[in-house]
N, C-alpha and C. Protein backbone atom coordinates (compact mmCIF):
# COMPACT_ATOMS: atom_id res chain seq x y z
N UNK A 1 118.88 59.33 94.79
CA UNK A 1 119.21 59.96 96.06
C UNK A 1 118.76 61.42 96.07
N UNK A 2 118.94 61.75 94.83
CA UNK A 2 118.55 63.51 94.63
C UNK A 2 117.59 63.67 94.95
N UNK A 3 116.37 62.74 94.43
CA UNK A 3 114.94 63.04 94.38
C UNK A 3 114.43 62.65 95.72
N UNK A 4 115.04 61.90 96.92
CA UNK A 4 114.34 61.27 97.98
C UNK A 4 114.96 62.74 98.60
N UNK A 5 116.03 63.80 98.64
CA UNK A 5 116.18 64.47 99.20
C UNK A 5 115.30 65.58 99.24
N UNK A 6 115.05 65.52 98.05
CA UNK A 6 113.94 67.19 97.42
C UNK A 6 112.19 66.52 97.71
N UNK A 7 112.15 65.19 97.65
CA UNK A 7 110.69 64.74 98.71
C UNK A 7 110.36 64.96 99.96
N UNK A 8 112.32 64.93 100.86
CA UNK A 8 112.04 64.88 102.27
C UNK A 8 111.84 66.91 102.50
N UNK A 9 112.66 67.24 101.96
CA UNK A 9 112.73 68.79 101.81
C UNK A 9 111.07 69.49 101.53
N UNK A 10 110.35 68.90 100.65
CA UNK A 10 109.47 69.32 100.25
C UNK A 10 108.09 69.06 101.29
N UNK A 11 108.22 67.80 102.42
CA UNK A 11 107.99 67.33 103.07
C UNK A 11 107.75 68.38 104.64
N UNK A 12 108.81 68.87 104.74
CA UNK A 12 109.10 69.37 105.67
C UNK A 12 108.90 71.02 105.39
N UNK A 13 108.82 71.37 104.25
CA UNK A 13 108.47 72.70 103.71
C UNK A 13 106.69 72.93 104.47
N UNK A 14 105.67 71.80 103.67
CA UNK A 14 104.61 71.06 104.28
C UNK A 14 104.66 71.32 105.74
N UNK A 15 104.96 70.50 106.22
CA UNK A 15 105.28 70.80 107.67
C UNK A 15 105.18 71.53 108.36
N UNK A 16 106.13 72.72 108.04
CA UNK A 16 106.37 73.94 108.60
C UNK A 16 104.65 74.89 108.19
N UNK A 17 104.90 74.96 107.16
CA UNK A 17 103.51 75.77 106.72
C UNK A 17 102.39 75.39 107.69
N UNK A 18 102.04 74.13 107.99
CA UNK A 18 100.75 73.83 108.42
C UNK A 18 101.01 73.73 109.70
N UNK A 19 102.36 74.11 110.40
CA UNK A 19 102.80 74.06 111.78
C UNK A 19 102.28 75.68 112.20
N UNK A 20 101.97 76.64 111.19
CA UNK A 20 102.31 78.20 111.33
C UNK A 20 101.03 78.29 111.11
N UNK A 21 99.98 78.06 110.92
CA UNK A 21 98.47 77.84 110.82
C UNK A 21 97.67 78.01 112.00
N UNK A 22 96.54 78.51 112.27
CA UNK A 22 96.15 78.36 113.27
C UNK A 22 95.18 76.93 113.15
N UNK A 23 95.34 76.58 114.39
CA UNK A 23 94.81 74.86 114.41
C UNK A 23 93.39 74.89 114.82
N UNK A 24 92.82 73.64 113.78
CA UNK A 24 91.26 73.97 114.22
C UNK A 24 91.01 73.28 115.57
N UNK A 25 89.97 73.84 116.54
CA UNK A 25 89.39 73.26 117.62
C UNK A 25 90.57 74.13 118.04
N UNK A 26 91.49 74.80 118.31
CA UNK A 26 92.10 75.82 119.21
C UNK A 26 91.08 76.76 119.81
N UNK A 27 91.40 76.89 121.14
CA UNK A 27 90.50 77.86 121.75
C UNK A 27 90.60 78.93 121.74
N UNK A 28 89.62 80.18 121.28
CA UNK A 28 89.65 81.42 120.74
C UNK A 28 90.41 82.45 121.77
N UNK A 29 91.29 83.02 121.49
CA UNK A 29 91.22 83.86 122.49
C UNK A 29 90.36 85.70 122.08
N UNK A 30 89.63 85.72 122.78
CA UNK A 30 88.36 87.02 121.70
C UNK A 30 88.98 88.72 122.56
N UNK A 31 89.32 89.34 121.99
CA UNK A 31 89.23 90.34 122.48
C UNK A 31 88.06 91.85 122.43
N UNK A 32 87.77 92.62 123.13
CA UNK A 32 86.72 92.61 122.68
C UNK A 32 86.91 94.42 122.55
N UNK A 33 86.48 95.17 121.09
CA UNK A 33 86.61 96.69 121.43
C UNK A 33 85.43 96.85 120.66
N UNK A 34 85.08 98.27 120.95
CA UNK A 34 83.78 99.45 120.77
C UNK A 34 83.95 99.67 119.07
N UNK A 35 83.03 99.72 118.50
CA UNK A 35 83.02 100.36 117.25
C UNK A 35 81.87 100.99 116.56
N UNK A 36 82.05 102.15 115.66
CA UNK A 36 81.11 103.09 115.77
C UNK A 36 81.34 103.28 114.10
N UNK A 37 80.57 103.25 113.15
CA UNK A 37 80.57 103.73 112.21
C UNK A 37 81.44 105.35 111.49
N UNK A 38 82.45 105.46 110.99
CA UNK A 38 82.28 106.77 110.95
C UNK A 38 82.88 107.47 111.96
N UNK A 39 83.42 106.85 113.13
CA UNK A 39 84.24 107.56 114.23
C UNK A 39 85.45 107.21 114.58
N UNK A 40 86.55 108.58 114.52
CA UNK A 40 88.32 108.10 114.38
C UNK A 40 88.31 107.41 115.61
N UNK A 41 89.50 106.41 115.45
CA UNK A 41 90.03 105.95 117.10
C UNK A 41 90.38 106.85 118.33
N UNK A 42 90.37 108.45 117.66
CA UNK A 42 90.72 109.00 118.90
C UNK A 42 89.52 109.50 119.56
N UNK A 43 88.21 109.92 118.93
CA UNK A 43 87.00 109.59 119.26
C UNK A 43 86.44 108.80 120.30
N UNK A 44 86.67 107.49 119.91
CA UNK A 44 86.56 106.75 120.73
C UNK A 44 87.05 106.31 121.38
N UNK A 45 88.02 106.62 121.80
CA UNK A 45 89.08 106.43 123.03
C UNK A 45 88.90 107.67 124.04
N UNK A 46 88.27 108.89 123.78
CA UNK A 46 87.59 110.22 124.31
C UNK A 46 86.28 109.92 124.67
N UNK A 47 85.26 108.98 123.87
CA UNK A 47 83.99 108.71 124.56
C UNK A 47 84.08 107.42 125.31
N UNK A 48 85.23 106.29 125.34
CA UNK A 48 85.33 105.89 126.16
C UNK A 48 85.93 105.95 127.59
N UNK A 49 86.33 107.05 127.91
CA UNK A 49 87.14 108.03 128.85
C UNK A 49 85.87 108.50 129.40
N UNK A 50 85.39 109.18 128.99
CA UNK A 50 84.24 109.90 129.49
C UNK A 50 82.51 109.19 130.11
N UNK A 51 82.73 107.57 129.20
CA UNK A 51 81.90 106.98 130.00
C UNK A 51 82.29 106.23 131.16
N UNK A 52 83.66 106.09 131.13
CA UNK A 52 84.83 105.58 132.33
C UNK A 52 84.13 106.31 133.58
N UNK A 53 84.17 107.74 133.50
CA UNK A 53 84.38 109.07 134.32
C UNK A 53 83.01 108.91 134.85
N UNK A 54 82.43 108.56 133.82
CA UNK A 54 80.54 109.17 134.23
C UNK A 54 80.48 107.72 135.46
N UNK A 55 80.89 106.83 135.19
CA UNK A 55 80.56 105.26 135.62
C UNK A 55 81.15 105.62 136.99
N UNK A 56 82.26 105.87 137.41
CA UNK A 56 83.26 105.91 138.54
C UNK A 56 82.67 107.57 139.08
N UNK A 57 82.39 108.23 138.85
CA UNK A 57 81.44 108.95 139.61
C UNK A 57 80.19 108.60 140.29
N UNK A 58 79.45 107.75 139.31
CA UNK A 58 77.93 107.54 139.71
C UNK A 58 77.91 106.41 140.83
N UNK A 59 79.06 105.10 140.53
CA UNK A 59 78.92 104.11 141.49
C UNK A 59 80.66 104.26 142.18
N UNK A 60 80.68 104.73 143.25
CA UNK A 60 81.89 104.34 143.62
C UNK A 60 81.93 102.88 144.07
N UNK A 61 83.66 103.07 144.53
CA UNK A 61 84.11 101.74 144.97
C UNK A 61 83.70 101.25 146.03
N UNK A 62 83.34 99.96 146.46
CA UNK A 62 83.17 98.86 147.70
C UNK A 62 84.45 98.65 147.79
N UNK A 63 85.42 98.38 148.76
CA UNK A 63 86.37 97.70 148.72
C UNK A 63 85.72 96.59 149.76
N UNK A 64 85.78 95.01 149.75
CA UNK A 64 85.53 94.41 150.43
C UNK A 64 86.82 93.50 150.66
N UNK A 65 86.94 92.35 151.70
CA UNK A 65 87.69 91.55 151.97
C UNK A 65 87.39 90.58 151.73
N UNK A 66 88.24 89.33 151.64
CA UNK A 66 87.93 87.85 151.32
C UNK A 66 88.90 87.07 151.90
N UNK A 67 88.51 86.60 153.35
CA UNK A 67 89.36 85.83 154.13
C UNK A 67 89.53 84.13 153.42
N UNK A 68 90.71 83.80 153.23
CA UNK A 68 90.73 82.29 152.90
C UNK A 68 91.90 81.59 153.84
N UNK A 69 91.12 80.82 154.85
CA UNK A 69 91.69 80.52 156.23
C UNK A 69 92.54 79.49 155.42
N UNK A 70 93.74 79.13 156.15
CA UNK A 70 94.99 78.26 156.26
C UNK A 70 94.83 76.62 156.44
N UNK A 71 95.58 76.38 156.25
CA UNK A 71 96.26 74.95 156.62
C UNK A 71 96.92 74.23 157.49
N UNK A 72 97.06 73.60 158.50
CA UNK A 72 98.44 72.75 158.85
C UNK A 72 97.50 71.59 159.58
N UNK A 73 98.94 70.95 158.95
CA UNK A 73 98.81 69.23 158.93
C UNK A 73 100.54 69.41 159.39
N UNK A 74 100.66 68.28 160.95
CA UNK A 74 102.28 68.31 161.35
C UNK A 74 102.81 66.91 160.59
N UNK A 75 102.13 66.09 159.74
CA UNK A 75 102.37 65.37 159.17
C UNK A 75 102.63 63.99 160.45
N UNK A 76 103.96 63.23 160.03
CA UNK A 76 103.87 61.86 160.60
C UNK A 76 105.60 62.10 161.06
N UNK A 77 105.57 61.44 162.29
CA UNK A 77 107.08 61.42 163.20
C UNK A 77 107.50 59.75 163.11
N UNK A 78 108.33 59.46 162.83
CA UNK A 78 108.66 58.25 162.88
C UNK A 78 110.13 58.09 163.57
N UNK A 79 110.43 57.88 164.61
CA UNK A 79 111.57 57.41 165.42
C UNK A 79 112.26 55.84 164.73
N UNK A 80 113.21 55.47 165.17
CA UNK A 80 114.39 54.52 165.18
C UNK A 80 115.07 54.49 165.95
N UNK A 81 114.89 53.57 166.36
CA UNK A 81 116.68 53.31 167.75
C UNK A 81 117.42 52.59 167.47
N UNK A 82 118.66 52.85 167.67
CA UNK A 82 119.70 52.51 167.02
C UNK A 82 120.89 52.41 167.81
N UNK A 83 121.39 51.29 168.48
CA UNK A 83 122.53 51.21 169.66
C UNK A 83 121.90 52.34 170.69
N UNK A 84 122.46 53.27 171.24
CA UNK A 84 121.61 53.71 172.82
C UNK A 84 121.38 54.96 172.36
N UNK A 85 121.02 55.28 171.28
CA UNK A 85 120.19 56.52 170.90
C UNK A 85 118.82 56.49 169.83
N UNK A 86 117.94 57.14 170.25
CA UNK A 86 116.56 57.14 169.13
C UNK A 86 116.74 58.33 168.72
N UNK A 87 116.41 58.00 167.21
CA UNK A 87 116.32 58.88 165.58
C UNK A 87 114.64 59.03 165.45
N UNK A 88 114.31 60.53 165.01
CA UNK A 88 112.96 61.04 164.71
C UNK A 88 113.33 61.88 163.39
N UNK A 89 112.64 61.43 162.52
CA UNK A 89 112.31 62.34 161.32
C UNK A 89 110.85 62.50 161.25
N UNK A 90 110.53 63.86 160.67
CA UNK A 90 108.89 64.33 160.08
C UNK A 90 109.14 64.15 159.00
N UNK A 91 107.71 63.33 158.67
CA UNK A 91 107.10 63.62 157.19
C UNK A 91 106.28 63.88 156.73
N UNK A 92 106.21 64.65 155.57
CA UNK A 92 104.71 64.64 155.21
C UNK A 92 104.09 66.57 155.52
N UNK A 93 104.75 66.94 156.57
CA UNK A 93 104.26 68.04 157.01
C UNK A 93 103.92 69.13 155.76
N UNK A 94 102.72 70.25 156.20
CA UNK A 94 102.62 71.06 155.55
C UNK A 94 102.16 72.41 156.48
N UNK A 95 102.19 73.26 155.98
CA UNK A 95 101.70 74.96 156.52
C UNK A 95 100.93 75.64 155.24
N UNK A 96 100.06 76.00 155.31
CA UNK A 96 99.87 76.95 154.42
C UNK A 96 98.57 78.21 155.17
N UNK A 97 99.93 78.99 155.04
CA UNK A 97 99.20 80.25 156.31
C UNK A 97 97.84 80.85 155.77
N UNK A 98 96.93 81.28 156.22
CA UNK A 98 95.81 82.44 155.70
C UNK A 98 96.40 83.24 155.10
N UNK A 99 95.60 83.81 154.12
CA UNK A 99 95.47 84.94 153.20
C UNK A 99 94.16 85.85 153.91
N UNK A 100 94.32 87.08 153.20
CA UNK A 100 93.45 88.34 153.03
C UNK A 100 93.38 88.80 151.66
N UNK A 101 92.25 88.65 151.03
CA UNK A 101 92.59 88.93 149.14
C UNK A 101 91.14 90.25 149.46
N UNK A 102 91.35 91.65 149.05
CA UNK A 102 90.53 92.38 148.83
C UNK A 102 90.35 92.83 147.20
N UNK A 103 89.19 93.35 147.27
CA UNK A 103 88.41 93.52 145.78
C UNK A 103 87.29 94.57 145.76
N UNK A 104 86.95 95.21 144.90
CA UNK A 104 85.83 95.89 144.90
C UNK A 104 84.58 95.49 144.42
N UNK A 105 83.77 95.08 144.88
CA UNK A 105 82.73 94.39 144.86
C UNK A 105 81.71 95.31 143.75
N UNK A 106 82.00 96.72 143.55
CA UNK A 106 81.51 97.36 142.52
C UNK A 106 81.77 97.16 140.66
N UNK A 107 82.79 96.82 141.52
CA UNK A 107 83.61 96.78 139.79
C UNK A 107 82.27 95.98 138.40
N UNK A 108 81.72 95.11 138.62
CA UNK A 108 81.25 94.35 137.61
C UNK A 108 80.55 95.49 137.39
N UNK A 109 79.38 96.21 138.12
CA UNK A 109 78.81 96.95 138.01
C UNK A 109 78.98 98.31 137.32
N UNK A 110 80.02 98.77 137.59
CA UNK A 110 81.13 100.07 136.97
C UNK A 110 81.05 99.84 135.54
N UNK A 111 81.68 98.71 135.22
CA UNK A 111 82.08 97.75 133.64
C UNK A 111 80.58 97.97 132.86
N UNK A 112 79.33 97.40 133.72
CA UNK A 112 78.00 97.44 133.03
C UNK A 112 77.87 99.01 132.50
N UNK A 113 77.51 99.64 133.36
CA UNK A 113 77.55 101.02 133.28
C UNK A 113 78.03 101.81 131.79
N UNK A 114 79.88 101.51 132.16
CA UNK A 114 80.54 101.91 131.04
C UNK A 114 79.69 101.29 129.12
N UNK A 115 79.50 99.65 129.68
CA UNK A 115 78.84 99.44 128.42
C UNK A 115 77.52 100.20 127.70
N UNK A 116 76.42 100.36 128.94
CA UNK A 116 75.78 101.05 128.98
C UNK A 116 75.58 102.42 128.16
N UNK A 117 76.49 103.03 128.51
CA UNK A 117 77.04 104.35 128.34
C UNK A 117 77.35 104.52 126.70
N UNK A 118 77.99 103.76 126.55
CA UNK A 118 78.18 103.50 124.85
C UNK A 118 77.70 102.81 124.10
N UNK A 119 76.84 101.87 124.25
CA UNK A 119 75.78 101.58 123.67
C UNK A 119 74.90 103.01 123.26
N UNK A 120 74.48 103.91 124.37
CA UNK A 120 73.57 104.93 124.49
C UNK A 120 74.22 105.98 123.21
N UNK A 121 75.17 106.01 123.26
CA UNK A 121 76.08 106.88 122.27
C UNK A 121 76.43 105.92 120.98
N UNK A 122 75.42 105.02 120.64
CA UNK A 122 75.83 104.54 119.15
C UNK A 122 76.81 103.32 118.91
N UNK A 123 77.65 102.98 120.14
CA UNK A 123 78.87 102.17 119.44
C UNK A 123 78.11 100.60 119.94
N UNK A 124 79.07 99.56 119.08
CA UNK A 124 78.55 98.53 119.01
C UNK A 124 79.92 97.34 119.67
N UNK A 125 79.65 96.95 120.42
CA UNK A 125 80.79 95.51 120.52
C UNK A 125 81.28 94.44 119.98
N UNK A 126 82.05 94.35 119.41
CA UNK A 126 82.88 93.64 118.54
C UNK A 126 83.76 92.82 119.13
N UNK A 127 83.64 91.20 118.85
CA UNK A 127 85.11 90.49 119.62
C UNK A 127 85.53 90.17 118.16
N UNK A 128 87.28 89.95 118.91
CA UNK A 128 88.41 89.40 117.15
C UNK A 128 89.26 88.65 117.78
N UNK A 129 89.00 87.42 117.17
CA UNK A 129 89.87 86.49 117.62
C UNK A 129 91.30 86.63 117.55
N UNK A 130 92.43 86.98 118.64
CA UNK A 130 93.51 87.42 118.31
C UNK A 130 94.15 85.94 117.08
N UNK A 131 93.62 85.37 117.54
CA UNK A 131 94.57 83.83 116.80
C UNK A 131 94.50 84.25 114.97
N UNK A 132 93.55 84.73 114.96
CA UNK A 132 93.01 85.07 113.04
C UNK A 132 93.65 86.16 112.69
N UNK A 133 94.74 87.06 113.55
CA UNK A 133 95.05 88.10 113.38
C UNK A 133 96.40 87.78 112.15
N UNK A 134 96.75 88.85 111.74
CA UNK A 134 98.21 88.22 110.93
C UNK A 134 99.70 88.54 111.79
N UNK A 135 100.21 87.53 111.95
CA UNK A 135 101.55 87.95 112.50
C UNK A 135 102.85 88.40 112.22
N UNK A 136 102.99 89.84 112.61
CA UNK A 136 103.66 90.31 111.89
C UNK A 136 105.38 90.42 113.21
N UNK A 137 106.61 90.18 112.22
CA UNK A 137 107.43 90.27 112.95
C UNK A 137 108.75 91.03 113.11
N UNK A 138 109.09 91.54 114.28
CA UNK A 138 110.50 92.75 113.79
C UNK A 138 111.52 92.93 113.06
N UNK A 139 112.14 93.66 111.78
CA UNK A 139 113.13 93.32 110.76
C UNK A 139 114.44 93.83 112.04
């Protein structure tokens, strides 16, 4: 009995471990930052500020609109009569009103720019899969 307990225990030790793993074929999630040989993080958090600045000066904003027209369907009425009165219920009905979604149509462009910008100044792009990271947790 001892030993089927310290199999199932040992079992489930297993378990857990390979439950806390990152799983293969999981989809990466990549994040992506600047890196420069030789330059502190506050560096580069100052030349990325400044190619921010240069970018949003040179191209301002578009704000554009993006109409996405609505819905309605009154669905289906179905009556019943019943001794000397008729019954109507709806079914089925739906509404779904228009929207207005605005955006700046510059933005992708802004983003290029900024890359641009730091490329020109040396730094290189780096993605890290957050999943490979180590997880660390609050005492």
């Amino acid at each position: 009995m001892f030993l089927a307990c310290r199999n199932v225990a040992a079992l489930l030790g297993v378990l857990l471990l390979t439950a806390c793993q990152t799983q293969p074929g999981r989809a990466p999630y990549l994040l992506d930052m600047w890196t420069k040989s030789g330059v502190s993080a506050d560096k580069t958090g100052q030349d990325i500020l400044q190619c921010r600045i240069n970018a949003a000066r040179d191209i301002p904003q578009s704000i554009q609109a993006n109409y996405i027209g609505g819905m309605y369907s009154p669905g289906q009425v179905y009556c019943n009569s019943a001794g000397y009165g008729t019954y109507c219920n709806t079914y089925g009905g739906m509404n779904i009103p228009a929207t207005m979604r605005s955006y700046d149509a510059n933005d992708g462009l802004r983003n290029q720019a900024v890359d641009l910008c730091l490329k020109k100044k040396g730094y290189k792009k780096e993605y890290i899969d957050i999943n490979s990271l180590p997880v660390q947790t609050a005492n």
